[in-house]
Protein backbone atom coordinates (compact mmCIF):
# COMPACT_ATOMS: atom_id res chain seq x y z
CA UNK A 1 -10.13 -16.01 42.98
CA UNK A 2 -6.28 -16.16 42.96
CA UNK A 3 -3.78 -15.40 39.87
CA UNK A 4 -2.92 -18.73 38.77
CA UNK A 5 0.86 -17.74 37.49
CA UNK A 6 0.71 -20.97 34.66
CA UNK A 7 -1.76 -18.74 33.24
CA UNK A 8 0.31 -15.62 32.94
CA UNK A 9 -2.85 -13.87 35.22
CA UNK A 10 -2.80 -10.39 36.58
CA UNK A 11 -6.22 -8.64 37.18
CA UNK A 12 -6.65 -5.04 36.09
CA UNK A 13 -7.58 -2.66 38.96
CA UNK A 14 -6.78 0.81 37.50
CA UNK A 15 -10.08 2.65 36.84
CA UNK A 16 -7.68 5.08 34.85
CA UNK A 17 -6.36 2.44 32.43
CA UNK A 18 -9.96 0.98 31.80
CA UNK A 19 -11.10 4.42 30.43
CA UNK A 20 -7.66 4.25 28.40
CA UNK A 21 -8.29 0.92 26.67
CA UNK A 22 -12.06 1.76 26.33
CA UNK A 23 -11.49 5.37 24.82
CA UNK A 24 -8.40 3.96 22.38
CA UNK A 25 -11.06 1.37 21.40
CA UNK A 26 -13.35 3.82 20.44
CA UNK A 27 -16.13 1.65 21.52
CA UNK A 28 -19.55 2.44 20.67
CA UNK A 29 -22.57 1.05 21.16
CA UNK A 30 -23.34 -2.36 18.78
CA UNK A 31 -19.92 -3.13 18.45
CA UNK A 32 -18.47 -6.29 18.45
CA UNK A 33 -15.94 -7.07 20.73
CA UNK A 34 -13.47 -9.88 20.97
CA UNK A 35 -11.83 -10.34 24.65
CA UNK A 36 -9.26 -12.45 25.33
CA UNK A 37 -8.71 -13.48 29.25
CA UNK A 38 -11.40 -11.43 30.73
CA UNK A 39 -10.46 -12.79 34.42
CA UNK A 40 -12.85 -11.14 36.92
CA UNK A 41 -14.48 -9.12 34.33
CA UNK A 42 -13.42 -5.83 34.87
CA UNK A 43 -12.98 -5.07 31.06
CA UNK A 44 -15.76 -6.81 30.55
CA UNK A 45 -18.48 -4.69 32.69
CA UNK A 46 -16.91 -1.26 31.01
CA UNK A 47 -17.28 -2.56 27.36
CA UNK A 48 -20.74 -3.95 28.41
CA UNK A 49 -21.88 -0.49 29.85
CA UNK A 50 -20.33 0.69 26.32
CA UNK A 51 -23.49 -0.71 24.89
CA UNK A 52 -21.46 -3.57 22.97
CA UNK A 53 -21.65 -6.86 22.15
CA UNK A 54 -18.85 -9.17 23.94
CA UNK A 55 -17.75 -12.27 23.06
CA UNK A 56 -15.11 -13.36 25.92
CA UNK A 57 -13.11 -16.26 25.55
CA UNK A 58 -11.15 -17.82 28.99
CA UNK A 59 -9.41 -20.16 29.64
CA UNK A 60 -9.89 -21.01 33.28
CA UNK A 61 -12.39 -22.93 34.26
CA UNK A 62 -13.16 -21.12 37.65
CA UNK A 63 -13.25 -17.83 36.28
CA UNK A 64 -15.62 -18.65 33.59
CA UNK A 65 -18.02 -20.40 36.09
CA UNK A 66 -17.68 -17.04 38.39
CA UNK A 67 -18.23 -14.78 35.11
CA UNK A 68 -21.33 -16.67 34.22
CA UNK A 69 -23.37 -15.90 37.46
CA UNK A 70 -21.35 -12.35 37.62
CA UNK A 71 -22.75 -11.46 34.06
CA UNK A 72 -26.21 -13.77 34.20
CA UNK A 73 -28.43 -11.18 32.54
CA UNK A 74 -26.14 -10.12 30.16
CA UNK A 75 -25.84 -13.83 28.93
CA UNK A 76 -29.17 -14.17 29.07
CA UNK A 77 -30.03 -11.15 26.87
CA UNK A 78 -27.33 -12.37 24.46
CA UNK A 79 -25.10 -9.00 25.24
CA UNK A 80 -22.46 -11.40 26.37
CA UNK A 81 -21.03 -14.84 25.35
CA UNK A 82 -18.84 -16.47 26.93
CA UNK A 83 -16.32 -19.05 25.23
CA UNK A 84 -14.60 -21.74 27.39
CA UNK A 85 -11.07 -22.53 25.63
CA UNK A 86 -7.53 -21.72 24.86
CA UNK A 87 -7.43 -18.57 22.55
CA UNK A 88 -5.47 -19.81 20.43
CA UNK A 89 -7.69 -22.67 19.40
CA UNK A 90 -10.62 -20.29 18.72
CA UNK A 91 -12.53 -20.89 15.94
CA UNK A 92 -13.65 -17.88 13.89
CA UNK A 93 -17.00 -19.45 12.77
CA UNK A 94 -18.02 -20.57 16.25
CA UNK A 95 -18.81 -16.58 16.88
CA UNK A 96 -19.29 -15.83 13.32
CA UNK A 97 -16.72 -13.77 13.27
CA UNK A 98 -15.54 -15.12 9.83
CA UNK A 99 -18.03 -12.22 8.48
CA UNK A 100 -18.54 -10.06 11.46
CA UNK A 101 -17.09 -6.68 11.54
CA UNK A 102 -14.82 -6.53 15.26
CA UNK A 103 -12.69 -5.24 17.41
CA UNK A 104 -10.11 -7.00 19.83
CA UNK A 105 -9.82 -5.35 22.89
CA UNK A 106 -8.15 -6.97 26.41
CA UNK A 107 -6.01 -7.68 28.54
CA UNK A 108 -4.05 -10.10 27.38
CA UNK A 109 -1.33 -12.73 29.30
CA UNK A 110 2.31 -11.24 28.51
CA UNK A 111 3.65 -14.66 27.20
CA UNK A 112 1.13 -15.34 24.06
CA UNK A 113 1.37 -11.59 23.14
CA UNK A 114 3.12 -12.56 19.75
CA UNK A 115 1.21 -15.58 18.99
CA UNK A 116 -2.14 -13.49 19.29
CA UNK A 117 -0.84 -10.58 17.19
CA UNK A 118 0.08 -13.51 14.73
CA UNK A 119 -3.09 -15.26 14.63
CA UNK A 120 -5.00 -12.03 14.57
CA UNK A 121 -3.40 -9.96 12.50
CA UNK A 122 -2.83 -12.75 9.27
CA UNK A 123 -6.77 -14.23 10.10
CA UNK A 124 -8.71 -13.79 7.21
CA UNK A 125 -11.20 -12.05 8.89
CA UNK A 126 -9.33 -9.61 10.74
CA UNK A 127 -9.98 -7.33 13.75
CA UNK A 128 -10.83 -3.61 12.43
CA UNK A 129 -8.56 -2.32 15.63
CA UNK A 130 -6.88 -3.72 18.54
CA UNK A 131 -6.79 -2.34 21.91
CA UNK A 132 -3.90 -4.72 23.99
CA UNK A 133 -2.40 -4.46 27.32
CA UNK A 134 1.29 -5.46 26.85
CA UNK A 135 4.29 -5.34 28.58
CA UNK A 136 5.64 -1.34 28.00
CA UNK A 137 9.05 -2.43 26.68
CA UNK A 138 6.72 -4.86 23.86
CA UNK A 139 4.50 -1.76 23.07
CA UNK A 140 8.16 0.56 22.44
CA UNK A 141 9.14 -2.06 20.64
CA UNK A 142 6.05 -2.54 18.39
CA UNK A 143 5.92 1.27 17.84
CA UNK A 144 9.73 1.94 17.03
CA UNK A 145 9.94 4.35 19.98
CA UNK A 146 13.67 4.74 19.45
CA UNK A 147 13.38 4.56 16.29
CA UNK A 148 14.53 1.59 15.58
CA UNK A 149 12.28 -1.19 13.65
CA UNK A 150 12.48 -4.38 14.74
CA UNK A 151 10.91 -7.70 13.16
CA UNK A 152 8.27 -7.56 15.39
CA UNK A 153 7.48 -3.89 14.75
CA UNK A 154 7.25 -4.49 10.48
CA UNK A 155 5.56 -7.19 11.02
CA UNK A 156 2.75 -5.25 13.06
CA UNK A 157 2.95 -2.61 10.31
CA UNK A 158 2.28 -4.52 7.40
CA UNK A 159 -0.82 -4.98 8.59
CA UNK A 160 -1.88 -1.45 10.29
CA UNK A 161 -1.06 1.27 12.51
CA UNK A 162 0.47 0.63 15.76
CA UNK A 163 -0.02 3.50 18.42
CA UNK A 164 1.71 3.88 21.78
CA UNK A 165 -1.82 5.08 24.34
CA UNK A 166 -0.58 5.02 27.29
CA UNK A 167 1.97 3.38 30.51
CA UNK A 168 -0.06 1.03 32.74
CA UNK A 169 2.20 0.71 36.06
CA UNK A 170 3.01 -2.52 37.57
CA UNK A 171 0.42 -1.42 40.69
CA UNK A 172 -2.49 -1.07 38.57
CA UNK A 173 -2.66 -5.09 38.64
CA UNK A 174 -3.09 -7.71 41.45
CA UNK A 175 -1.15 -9.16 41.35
CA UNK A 176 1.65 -6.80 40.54
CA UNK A 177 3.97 -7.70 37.37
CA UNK A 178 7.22 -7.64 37.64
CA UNK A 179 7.32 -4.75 34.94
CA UNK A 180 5.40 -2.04 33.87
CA UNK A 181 2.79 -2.45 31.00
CA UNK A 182 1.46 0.05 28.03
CA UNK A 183 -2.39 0.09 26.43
CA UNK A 184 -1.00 -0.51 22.99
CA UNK A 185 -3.56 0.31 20.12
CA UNK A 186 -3.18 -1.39 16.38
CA UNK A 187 -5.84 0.68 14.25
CA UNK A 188 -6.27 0.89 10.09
CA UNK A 189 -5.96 -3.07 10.22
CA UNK A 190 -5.93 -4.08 6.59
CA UNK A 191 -4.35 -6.52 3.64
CA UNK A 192 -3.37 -3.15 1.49
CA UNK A 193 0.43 -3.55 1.79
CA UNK A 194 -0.28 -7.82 0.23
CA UNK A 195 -2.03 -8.57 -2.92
CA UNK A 196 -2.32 -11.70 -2.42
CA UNK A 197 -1.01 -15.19 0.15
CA UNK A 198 1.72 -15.50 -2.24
CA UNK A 199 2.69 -12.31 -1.80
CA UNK A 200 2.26 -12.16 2.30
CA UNK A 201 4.48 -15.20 2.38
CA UNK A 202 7.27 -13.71 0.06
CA UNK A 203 7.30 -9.97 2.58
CA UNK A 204 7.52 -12.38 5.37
CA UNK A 205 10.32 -14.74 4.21
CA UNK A 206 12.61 -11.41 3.04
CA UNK A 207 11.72 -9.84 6.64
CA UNK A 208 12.97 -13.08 8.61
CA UNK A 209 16.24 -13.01 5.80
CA UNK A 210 16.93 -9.47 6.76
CA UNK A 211 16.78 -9.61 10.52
CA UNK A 212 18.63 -12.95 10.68
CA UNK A 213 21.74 -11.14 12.24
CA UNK A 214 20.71 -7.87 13.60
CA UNK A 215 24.40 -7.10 14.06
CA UNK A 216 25.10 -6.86 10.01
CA UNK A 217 24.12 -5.12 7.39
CA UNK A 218 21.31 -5.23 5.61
CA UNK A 219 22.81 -6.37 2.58
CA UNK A 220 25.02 -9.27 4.19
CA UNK A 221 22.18 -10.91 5.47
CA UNK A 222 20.52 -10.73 2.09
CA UNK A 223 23.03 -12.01 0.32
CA UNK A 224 22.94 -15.41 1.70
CA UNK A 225 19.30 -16.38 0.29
CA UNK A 226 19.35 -13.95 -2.97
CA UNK A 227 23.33 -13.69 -3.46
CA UNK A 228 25.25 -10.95 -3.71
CA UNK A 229 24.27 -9.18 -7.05
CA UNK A 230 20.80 -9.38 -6.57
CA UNK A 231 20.85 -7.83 -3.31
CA UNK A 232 22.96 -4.79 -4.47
CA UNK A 233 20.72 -4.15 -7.42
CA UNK A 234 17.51 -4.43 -5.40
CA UNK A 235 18.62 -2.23 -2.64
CA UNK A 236 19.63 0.49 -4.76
CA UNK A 237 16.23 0.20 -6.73
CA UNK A 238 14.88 0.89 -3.49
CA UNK A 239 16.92 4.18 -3.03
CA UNK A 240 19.03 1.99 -0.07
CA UNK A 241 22.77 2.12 1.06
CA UNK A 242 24.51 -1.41 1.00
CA UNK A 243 25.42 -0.44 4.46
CA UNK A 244 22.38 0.06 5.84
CA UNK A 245 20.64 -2.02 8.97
CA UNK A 246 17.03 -3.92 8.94
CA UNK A 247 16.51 -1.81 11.74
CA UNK A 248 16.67 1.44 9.67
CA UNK A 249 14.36 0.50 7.04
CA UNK A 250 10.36 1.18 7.03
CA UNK A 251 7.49 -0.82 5.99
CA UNK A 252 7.66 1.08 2.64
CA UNK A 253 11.26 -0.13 2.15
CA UNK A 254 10.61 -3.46 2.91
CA UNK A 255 7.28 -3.82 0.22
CA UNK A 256 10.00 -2.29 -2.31
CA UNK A 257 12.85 -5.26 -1.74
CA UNK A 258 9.50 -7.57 -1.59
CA UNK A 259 9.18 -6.31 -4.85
CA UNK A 260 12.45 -6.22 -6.57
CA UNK A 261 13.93 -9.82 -4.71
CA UNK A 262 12.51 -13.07 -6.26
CA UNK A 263 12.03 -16.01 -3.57
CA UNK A 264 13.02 -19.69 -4.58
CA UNK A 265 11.28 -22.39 -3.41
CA UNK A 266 8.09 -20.83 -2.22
């Protein structure tokens, strides 16, 4: 079974990282677990032995015809089901997961890493935590390691609580990366910071105004959709310098301006 690069595959080895991504996931045993790319199954034995329930969606055709004599009984006993597709086709109510109580845990290809936390993270029914393999300078990024939020790392946070586990080296996969990784773990996953669609659509469309130049301020890049006057008078509602960046602003500060700045054309 070879890495097929179009597929963004590199197979866990590390026994070490396993027991990371199964202890952040806090997996006990009746759980339901969502894996994404289980590859040679790996993951997929330790979340078994866990005692939960895994539904494991791949997307190569070879793998899933190895993982179904690999994992035969656990089929069989309904432990394990395996979906055949493209993750981001998955259909909610083909698991019934559009009532199910779960957690996504894996290890996931590098280049879909924002279109999963998208489709995830905004799904009606979401995840209670998520337990990701990512590349490490993604999971610094996500977490504000420096400091520094980024439109990626509000975006994570409006929805829960991102949490830096642990550095996966590039040798702990065959084949190798060409960078290191990180077990990156998303927990309190919630709608609490959005009343409503409306609302999730309005936090989103200020977020993408605000980080539209990450050079300028804050309040320059705000003043193109809201104008100048508005943006003044919501920032300092919001206890905010007119100078300041998007970058130095929390998730709290950006639910404030979501608040005080009116959209048009929503």
């Amino acid at each position: 079974m070879k890495a097929k690069k179009s597929l963004g595959q590199h197979f866990l080895t590390s026994q070490n990282a396993l027991s990371k991504i199964i202890g952040a996931g806090d997996v006990k045993t009746n759980d339901t677990v969502l894996e994404i790319g289980p590859g040679k199954g790996i993951l997929t034995g330790q979340l078994l032995l866990s005692g939960a329930r895994v539904i494991a969606v791949e997307k190569d055709l070879s793998l899933a015809s190895f993982l179904r004599e690999k994992f035969i009984n656990e089929i069989k006993k309904g432990q394990l089901k395996l979906v055949v597709g493209d993750i981001l086709d998955f259909d909610f109510s083909n698991c019934s997961l559009q009532t199910t109580n779960y957690k996504l845990i894996a290890n996931i290809p590098y280049y879909i890493t924002g279109a999963i936390l998208q489709k995830f993270l905004s799904a009606d029914n979401q995840p209670e935590r998520m337990v990701l393999l990512v590349q490490k300078e993604v999971a610094e990024r996500i977490c504000a390691k420096d400091k520094k939020e980024s439109i990626l790392s509000i975006s994570v946070k409006i929805y829960g609580t991102p949490r830096y586990v642990a550095t996966v080296k590039r040798g702990s996969f065959n084949p190798p990366p060409k960078v290191d990784s990180a077990v990156l773990s998303i927990e309190n996953i919630s709608r609490k910071n959005l009343k409503n669609k409306k609302n999730e659509e309005k936090l989103f469309k200020i977020l993408r105004a605000g980080f539209a130049h990450k050079r300028k301020m804050l309040s320059k890049n705000l003043n193109i959709v809201f104008g100048k006057e508005k943006t003044i008078k919501a920032l300092s509602a919001c206890g905010a310098s007119p100078s300041i960046r998007a970058e130095d602003l929390n998730i709290n500060d950006w639910k404030c301006l979501s608040e005080q700045l009116v959209v048009s054309s929503m």
